[in-house]
N, C-alpha and C. Protein backbone atom coordinates (compact mmCIF):
# COMPACT_ATOMS: atom_id res chain seq x y z
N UNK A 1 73.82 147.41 100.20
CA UNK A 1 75.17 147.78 99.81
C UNK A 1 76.00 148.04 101.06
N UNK A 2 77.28 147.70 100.66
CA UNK A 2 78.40 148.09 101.91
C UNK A 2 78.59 149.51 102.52
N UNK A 3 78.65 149.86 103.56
CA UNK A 3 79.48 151.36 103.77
C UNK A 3 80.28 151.69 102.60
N UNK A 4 81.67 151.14 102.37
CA UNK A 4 82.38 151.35 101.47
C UNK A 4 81.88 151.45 99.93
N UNK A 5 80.76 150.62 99.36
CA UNK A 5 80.78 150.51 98.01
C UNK A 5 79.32 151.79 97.92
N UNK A 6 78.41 152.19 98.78
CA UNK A 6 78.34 153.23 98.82
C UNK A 6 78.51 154.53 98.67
N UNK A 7 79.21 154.95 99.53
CA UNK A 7 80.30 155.91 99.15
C UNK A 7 80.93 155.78 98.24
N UNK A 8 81.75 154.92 97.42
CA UNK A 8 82.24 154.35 96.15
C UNK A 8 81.45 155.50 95.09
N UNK A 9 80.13 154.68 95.54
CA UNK A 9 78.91 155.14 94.17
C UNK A 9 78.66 156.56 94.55
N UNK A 10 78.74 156.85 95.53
CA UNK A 10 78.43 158.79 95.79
C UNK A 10 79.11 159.43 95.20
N UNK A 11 80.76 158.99 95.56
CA UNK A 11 81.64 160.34 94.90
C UNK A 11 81.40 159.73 93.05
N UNK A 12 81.39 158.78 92.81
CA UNK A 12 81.40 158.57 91.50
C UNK A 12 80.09 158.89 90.92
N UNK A 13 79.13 159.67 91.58
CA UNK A 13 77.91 160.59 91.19
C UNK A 13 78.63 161.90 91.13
N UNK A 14 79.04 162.37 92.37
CA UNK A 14 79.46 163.87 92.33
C UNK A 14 80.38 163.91 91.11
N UNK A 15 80.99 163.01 90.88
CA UNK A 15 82.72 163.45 90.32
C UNK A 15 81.62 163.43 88.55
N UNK A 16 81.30 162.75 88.28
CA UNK A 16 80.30 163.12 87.38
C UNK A 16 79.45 164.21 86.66
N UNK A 17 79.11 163.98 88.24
CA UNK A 17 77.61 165.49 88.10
C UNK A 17 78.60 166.80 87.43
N UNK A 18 80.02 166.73 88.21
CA UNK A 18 80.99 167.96 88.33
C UNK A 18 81.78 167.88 86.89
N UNK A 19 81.84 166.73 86.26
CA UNK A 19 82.44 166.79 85.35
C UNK A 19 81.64 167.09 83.71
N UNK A 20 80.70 166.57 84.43
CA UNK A 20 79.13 167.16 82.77
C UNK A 20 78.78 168.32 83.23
N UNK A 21 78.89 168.98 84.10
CA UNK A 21 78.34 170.34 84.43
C UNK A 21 78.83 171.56 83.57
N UNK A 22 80.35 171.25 82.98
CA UNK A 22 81.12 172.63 82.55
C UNK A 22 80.87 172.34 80.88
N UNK A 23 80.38 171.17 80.43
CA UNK A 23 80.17 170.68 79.02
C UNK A 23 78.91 171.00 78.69
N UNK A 24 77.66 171.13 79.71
CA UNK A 24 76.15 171.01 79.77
C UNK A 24 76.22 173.03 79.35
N UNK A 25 77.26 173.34 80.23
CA UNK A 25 76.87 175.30 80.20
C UNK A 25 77.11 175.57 78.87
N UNK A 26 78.69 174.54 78.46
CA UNK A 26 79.20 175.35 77.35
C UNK A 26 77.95 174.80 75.93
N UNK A 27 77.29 173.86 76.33
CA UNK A 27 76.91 172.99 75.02
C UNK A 27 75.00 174.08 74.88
N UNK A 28 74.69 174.96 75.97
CA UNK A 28 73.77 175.80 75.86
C UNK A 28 74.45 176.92 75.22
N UNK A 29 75.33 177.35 75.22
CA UNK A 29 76.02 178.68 74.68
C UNK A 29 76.37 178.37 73.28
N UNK A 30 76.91 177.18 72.97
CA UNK A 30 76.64 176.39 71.46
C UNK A 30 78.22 176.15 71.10
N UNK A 31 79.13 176.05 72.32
CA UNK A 31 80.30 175.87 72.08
C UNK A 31 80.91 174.50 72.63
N UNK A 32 81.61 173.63 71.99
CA UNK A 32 82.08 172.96 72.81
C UNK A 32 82.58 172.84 74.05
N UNK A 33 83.79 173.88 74.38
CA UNK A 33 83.91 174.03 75.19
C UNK A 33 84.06 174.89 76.13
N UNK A 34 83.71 175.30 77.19
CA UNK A 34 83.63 176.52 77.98
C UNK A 34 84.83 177.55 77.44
N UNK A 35 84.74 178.75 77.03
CA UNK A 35 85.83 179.42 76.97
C UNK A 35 85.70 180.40 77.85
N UNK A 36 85.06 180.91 78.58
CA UNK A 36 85.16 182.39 79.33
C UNK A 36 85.82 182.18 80.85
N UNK A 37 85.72 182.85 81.76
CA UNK A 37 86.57 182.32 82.64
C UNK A 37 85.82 182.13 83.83
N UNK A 38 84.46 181.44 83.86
CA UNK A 38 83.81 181.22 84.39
C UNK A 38 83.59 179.48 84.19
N UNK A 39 83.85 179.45 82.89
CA UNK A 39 83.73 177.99 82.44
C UNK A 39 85.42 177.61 82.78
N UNK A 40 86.29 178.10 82.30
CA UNK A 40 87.78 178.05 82.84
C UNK A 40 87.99 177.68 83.93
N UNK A 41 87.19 177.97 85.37
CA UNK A 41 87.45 177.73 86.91
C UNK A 41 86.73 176.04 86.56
N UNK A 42 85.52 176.17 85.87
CA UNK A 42 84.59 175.04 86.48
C UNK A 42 86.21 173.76 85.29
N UNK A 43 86.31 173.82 84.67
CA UNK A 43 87.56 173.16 84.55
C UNK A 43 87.79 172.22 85.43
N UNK A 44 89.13 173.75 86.00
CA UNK A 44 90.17 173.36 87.03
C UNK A 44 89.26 172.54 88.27
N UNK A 45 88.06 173.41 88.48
CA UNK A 45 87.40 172.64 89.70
C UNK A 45 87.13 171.28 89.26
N UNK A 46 86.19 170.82 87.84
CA UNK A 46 86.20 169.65 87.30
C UNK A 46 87.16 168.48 88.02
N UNK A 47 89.00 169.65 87.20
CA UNK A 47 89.86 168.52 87.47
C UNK A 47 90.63 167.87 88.68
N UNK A 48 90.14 169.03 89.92
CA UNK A 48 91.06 169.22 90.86
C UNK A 48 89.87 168.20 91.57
N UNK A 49 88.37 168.14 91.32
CA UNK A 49 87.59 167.07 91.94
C UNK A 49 87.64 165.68 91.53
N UNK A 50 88.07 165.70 89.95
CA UNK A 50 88.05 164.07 89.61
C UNK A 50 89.40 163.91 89.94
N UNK A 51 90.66 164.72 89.82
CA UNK A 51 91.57 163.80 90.39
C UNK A 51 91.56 163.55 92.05
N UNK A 52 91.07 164.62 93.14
CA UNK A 52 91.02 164.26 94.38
C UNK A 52 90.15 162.76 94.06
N UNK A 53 89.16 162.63 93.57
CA UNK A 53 88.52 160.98 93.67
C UNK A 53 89.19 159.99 92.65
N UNK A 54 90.12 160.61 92.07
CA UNK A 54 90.98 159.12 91.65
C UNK A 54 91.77 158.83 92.88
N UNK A 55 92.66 160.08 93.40
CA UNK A 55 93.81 159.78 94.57
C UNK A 55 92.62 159.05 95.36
N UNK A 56 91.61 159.40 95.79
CA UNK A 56 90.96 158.97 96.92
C UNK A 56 90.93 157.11 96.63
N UNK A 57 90.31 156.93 95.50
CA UNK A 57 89.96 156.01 94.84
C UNK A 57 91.29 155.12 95.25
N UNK A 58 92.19 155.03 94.71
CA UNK A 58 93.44 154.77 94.36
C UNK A 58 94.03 154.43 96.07
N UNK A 59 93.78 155.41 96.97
CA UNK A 59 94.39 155.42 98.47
C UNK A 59 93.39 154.21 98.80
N UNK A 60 92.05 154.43 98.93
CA UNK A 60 91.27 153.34 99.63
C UNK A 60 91.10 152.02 99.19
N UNK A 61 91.19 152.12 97.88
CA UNK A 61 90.99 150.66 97.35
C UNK A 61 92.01 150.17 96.82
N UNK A 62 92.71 150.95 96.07
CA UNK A 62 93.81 150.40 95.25
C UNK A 62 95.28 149.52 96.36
N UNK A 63 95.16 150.14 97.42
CA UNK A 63 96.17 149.96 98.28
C UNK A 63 96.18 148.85 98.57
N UNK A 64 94.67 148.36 99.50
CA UNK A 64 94.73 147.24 99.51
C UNK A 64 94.86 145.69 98.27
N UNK A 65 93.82 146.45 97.31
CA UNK A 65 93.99 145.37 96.17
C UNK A 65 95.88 145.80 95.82
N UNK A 66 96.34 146.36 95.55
CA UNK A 66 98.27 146.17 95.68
C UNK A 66 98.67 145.18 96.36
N UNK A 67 98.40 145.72 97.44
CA UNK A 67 99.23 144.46 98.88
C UNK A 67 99.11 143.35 98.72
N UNK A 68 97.31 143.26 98.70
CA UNK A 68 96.89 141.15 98.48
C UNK A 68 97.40 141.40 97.19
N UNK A 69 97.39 141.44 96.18
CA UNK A 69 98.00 141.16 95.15
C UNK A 69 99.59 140.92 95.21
N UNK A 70 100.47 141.61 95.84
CA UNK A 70 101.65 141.75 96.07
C UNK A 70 101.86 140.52 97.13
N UNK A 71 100.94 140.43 97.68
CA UNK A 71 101.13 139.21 98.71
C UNK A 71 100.79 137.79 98.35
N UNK A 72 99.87 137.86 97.43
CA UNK A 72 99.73 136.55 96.29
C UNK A 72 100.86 136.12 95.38
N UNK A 73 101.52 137.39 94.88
CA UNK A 73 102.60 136.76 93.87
C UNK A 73 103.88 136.75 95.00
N UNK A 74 104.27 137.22 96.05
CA UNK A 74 105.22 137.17 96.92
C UNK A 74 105.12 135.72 97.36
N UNK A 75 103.61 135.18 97.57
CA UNK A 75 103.97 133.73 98.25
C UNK A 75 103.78 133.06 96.91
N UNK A 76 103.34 133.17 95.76
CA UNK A 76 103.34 132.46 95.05
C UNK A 76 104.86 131.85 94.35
N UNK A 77 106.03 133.31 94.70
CA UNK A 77 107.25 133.18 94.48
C UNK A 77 107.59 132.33 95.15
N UNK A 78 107.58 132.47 96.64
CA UNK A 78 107.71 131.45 97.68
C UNK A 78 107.97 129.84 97.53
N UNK A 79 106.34 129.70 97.21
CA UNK A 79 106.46 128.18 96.62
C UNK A 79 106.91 127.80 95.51
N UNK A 80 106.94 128.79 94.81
CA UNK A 80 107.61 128.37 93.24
C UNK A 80 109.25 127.95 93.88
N UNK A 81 109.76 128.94 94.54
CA UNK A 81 111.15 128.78 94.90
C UNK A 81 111.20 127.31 95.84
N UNK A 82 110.64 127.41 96.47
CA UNK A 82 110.39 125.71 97.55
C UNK A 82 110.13 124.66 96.38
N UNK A 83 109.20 124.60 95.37
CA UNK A 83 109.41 123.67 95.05
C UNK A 83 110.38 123.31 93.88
N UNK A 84 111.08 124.65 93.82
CA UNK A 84 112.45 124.77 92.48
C UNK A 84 113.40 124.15 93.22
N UNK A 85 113.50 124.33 94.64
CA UNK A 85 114.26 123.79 95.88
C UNK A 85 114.58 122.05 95.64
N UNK A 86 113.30 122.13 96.22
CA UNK A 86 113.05 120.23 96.26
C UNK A 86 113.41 119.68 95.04
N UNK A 87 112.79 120.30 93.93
CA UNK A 87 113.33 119.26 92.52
C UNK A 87 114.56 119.27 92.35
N UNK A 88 114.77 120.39 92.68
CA UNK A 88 116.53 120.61 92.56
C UNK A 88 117.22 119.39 93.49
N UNK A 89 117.01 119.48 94.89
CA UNK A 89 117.24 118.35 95.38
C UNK A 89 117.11 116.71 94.86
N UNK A 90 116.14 117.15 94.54
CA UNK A 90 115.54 115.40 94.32
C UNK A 90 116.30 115.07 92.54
N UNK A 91 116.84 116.05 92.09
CA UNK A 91 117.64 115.82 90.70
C UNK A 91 119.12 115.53 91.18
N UNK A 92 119.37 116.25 92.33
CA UNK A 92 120.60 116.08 92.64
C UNK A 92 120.88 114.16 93.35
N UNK A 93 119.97 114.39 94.31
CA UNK A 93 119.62 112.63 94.82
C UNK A 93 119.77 111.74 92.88
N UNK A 94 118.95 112.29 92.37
CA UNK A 94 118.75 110.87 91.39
C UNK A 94 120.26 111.04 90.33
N UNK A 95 120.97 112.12 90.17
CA UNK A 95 121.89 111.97 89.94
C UNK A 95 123.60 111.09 90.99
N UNK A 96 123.29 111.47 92.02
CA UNK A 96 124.40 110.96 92.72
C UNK A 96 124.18 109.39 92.51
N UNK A 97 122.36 109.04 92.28
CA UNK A 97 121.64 107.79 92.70
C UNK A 97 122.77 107.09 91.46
N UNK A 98 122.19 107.66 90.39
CA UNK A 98 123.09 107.49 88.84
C UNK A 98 124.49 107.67 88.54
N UNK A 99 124.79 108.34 89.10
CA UNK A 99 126.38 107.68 89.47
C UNK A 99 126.78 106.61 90.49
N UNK A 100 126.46 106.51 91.24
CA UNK A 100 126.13 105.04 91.81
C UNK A 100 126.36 104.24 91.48
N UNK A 101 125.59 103.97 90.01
CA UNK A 101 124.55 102.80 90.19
C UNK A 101 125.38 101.66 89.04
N UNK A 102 126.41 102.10 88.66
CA UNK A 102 127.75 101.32 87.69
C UNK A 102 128.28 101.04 89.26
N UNK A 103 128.56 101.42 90.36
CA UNK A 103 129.40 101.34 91.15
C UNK A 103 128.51 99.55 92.25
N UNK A 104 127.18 99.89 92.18
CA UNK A 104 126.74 99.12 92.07
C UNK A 104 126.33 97.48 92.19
N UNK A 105 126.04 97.59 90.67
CA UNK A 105 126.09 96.92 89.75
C UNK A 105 127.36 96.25 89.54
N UNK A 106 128.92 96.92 89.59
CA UNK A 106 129.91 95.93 89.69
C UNK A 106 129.60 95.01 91.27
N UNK A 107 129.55 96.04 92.14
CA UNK A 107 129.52 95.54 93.26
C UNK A 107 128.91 94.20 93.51
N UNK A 108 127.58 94.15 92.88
CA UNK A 108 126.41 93.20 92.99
C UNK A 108 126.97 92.12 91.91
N UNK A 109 127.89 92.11 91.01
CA UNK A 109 128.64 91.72 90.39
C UNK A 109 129.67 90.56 91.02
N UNK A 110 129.97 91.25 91.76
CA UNK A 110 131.06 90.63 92.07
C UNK A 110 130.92 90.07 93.38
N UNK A 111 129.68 90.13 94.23
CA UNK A 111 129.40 89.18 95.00
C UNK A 111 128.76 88.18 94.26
N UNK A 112 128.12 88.29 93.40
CA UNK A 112 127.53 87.23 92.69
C UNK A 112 128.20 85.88 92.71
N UNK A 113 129.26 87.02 92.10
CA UNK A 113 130.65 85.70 91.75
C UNK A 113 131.56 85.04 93.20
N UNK A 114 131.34 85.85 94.02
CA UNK A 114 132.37 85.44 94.98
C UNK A 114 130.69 84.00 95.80
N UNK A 115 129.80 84.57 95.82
CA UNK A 115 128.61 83.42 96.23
C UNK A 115 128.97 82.15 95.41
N UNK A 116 128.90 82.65 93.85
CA UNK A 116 128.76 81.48 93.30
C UNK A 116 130.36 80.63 93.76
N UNK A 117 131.70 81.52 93.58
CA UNK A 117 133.07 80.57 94.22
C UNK A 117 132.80 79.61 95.39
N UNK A 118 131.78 80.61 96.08
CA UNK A 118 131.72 79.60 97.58
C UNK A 118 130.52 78.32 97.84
N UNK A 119 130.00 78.91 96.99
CA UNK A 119 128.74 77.63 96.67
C UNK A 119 129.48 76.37 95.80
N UNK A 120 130.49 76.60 95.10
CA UNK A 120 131.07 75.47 94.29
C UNK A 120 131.82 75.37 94.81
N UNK A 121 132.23 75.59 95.92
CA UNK A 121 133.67 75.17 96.62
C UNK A 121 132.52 74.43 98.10
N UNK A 122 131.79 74.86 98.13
CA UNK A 122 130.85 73.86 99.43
C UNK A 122 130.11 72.80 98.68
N UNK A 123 130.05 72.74 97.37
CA UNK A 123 129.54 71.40 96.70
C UNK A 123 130.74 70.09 96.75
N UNK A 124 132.10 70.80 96.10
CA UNK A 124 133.05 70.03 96.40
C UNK A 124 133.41 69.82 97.95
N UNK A 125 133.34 70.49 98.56
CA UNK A 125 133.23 69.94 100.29
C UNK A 125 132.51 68.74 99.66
N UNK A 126 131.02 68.92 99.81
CA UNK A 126 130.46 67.78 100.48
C UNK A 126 130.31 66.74 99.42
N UNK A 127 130.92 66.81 97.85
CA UNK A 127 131.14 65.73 96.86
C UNK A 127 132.69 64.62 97.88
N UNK A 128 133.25 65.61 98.30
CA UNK A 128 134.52 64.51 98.47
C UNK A 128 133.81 64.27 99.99
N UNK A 129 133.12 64.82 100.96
CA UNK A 129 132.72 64.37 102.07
C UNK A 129 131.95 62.73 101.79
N UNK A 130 131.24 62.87 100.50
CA UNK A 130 130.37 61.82 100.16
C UNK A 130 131.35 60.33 99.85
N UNK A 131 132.10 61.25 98.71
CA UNK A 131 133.04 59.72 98.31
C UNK A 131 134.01 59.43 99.41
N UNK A 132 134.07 60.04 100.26
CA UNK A 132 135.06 58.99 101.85
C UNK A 132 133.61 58.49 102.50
N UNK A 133 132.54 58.99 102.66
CA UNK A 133 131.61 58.16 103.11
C UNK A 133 131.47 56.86 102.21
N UNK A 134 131.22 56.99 100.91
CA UNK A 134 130.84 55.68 100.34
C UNK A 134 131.86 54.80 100.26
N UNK A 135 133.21 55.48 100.42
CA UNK A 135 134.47 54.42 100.22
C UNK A 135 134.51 53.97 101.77
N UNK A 136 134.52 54.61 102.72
CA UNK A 136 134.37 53.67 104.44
C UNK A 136 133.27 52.71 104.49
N UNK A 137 132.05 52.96 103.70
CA UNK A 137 131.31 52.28 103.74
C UNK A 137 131.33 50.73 102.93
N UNK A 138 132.29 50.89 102.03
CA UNK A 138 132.51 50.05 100.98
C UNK A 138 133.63 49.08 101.67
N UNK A 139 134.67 50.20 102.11
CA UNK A 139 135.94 48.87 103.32
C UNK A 139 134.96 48.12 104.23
N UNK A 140 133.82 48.80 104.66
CA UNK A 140 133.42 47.94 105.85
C UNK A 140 132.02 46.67 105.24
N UNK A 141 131.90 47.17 104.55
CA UNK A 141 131.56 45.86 103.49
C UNK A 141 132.41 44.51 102.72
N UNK A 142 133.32 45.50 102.57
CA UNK A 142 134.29 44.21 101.88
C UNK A 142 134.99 43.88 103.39
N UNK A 143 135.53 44.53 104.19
CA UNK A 143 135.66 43.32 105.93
C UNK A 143 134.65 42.64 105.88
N UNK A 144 133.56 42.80 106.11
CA UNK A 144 132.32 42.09 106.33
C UNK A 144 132.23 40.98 105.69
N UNK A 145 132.49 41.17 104.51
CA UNK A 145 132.03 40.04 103.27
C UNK A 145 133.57 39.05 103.47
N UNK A 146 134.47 39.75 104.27
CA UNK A 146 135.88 38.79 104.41
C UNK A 146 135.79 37.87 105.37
N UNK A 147 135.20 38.26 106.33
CA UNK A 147 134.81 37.89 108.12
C UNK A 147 133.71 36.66 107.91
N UNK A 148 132.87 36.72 106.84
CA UNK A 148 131.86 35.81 106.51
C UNK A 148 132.41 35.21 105.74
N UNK A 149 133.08 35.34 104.89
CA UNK A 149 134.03 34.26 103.95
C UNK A 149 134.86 33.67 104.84
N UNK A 150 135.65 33.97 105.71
CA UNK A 150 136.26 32.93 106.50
C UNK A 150 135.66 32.05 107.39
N UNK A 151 134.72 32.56 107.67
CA UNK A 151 133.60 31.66 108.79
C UNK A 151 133.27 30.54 107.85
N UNK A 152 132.43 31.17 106.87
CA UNK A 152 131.90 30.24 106.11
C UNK A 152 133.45 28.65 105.66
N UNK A 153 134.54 29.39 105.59
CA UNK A 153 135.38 28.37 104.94
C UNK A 153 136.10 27.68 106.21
N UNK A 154 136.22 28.08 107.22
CA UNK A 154 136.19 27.43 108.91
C UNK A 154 135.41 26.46 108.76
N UNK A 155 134.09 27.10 108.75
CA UNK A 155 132.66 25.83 108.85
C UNK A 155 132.70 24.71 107.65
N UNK A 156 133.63 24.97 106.93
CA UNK A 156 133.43 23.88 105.56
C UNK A 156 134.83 22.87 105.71
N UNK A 157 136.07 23.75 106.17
CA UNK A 157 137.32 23.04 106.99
C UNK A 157 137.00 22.22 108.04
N UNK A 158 136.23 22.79 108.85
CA UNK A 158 135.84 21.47 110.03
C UNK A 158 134.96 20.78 109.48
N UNK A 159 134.09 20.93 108.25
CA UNK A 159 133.17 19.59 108.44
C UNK A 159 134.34 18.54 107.28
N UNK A 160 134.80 18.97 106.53
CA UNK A 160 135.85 18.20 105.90
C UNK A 160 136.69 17.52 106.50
N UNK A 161 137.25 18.23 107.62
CA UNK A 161 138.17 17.83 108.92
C UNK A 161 137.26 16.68 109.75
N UNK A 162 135.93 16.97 109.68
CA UNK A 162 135.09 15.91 110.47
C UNK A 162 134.59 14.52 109.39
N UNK A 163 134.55 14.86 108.80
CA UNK A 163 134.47 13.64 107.45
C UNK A 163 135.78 13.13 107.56
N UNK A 164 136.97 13.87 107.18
CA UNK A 164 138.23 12.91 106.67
C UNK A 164 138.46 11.98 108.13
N UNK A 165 137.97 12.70 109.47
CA UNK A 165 138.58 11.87 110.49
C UNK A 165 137.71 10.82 110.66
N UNK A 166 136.19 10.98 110.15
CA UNK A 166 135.08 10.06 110.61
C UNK A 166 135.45 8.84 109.69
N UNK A 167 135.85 8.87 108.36
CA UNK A 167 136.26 8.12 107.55
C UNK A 167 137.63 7.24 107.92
N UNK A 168 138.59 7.95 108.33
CA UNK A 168 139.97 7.25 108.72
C UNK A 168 139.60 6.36 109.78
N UNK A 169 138.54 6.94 110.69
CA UNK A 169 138.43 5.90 111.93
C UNK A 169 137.58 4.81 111.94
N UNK A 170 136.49 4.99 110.79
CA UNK A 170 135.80 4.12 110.06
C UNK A 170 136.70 2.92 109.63
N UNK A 171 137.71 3.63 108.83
CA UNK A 171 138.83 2.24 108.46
C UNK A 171 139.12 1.81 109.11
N UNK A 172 139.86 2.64 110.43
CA UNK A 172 140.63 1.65 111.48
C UNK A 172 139.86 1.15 112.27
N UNK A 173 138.64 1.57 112.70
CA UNK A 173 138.04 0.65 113.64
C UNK A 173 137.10 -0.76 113.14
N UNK A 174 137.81 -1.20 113.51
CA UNK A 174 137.37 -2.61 113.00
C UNK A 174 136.55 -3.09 114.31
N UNK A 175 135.95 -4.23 114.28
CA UNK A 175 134.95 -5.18 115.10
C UNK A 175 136.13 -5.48 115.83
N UNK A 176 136.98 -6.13 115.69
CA UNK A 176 138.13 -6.49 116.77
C UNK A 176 138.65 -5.34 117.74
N UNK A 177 138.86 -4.05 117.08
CA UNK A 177 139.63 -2.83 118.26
C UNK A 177 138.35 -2.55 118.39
N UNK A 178 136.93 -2.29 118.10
CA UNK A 178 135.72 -2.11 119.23
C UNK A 178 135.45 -2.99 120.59
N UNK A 179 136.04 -4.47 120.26
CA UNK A 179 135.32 -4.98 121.21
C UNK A 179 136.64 -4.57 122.32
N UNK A 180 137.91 -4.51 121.66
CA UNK A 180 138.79 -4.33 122.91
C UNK A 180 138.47 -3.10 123.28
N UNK A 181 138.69 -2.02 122.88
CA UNK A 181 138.22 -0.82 123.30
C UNK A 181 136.70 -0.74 124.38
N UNK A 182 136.05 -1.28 124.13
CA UNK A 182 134.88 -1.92 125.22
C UNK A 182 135.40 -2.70 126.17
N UNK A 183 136.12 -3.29 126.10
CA UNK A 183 136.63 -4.30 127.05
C UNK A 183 137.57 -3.45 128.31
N UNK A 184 138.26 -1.99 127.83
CA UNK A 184 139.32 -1.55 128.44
C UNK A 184 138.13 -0.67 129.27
N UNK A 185 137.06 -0.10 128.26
CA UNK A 185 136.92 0.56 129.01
C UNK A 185 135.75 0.08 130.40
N UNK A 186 135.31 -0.86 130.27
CA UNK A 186 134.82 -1.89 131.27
C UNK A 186 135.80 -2.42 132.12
N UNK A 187 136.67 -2.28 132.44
CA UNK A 187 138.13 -2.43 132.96
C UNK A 187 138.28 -1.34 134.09
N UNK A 188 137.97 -0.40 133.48
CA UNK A 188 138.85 0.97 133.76
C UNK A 188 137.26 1.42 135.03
N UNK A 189 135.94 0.55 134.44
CA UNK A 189 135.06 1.87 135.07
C UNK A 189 134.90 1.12 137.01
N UNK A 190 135.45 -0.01 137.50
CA UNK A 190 135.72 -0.40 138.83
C UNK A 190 136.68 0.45 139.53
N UNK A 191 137.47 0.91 138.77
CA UNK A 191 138.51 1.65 139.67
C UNK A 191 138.24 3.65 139.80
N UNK A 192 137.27 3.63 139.04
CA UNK A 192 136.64 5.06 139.04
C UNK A 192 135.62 5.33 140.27
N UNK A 193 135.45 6.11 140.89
CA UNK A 193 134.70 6.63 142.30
C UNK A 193 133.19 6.60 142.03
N UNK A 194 132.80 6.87 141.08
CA UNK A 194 131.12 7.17 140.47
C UNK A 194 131.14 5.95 140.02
């Protein structure tokens, strides 16, 4: 046993012994309770010893079990209040959050819409970027196909041009203007240097 719980158990023998002692005299005399004034002191002594070992009682032990006790519900207030704190906070956050959140929501709203304006306004960009591409591409096809149509009708003019003349000279040259034409130019080739 402890020092303390010791002593505990001593006076709570004496305070005992002292308190059956004035009941034990009177209960041999055949009375309940002491009446003479011998039993009268043992009383007061009785009471003046069990209350000195309640005060005692009460000073040594009780004091401390008070305090930790007093100091358990003091911090237990503590955290109760800290965390009445924080929720409080964190209700206040999810309310401001909630008023917000219409403010938002238009917001997110209305970029939506201003993305989607600019996404259909960069489709039409590059729809009309496309149709001047396919229409330059289309002039320079139809030049192309013009540039080859004239060639082609050049090349069909000169061979027509080479037929109608091969034919006319066909007529006119006869066996008679060949042989003179041979003749001139057998003429002509003595007076040439080569």
């Amino acid at each position: 046993m402890s020092g303390r719980l010791r002593s505990t158990h001593y006076v709570g023998v004496l305070v005992g012994l002292f308190t059956l002692a004035p009941f034990a005299a009177a209960a041999e005399e055949g009375s309940a309770y002491p009446s003479d004034a011998s039993g009268g002191i043992f009383l007061w002594i009785n009471f003046a010893i069990l209350a000195g070992a309640i005060v005692w009682l009460v000073r040594n032990y009780g004091r401390p079990f008070f305090r930790s006790n007093a100091e358990r519900i003091g911090s237990a207030i503590t955290k109760a209040a800290a965390i009445k704190a924080h929720a409080e906070a964190r209700l206040r956050e999810a309310e401001a959050k909630l008023a917000r959140l219409e403010e938002e929501v238009a917001e997110l709203r209305a970029e939506a819409q201003r993305e989607a304006a600019a996404e259909a306004e960069r489709l039409r960009e590059l729809a009309r970027s496309d149709v001047g591409k396919i229409a330059h591409a289309a002039q320079e096809e139809i030049a192309a196909a013009e540039r080859a149509a004239r060639l082609e009708l050049k090349a069909i003019a000169a061979k027509l041009a080479v037929d109608g003349a091969e034919s006319l000279l066909a007529k006119q040259l006869t066996p008679q203007t060949q042989g003179a034409l041979f003749a001139d130019f057998l003429d002509a080739l003595p007076g040439r240097p080569n």
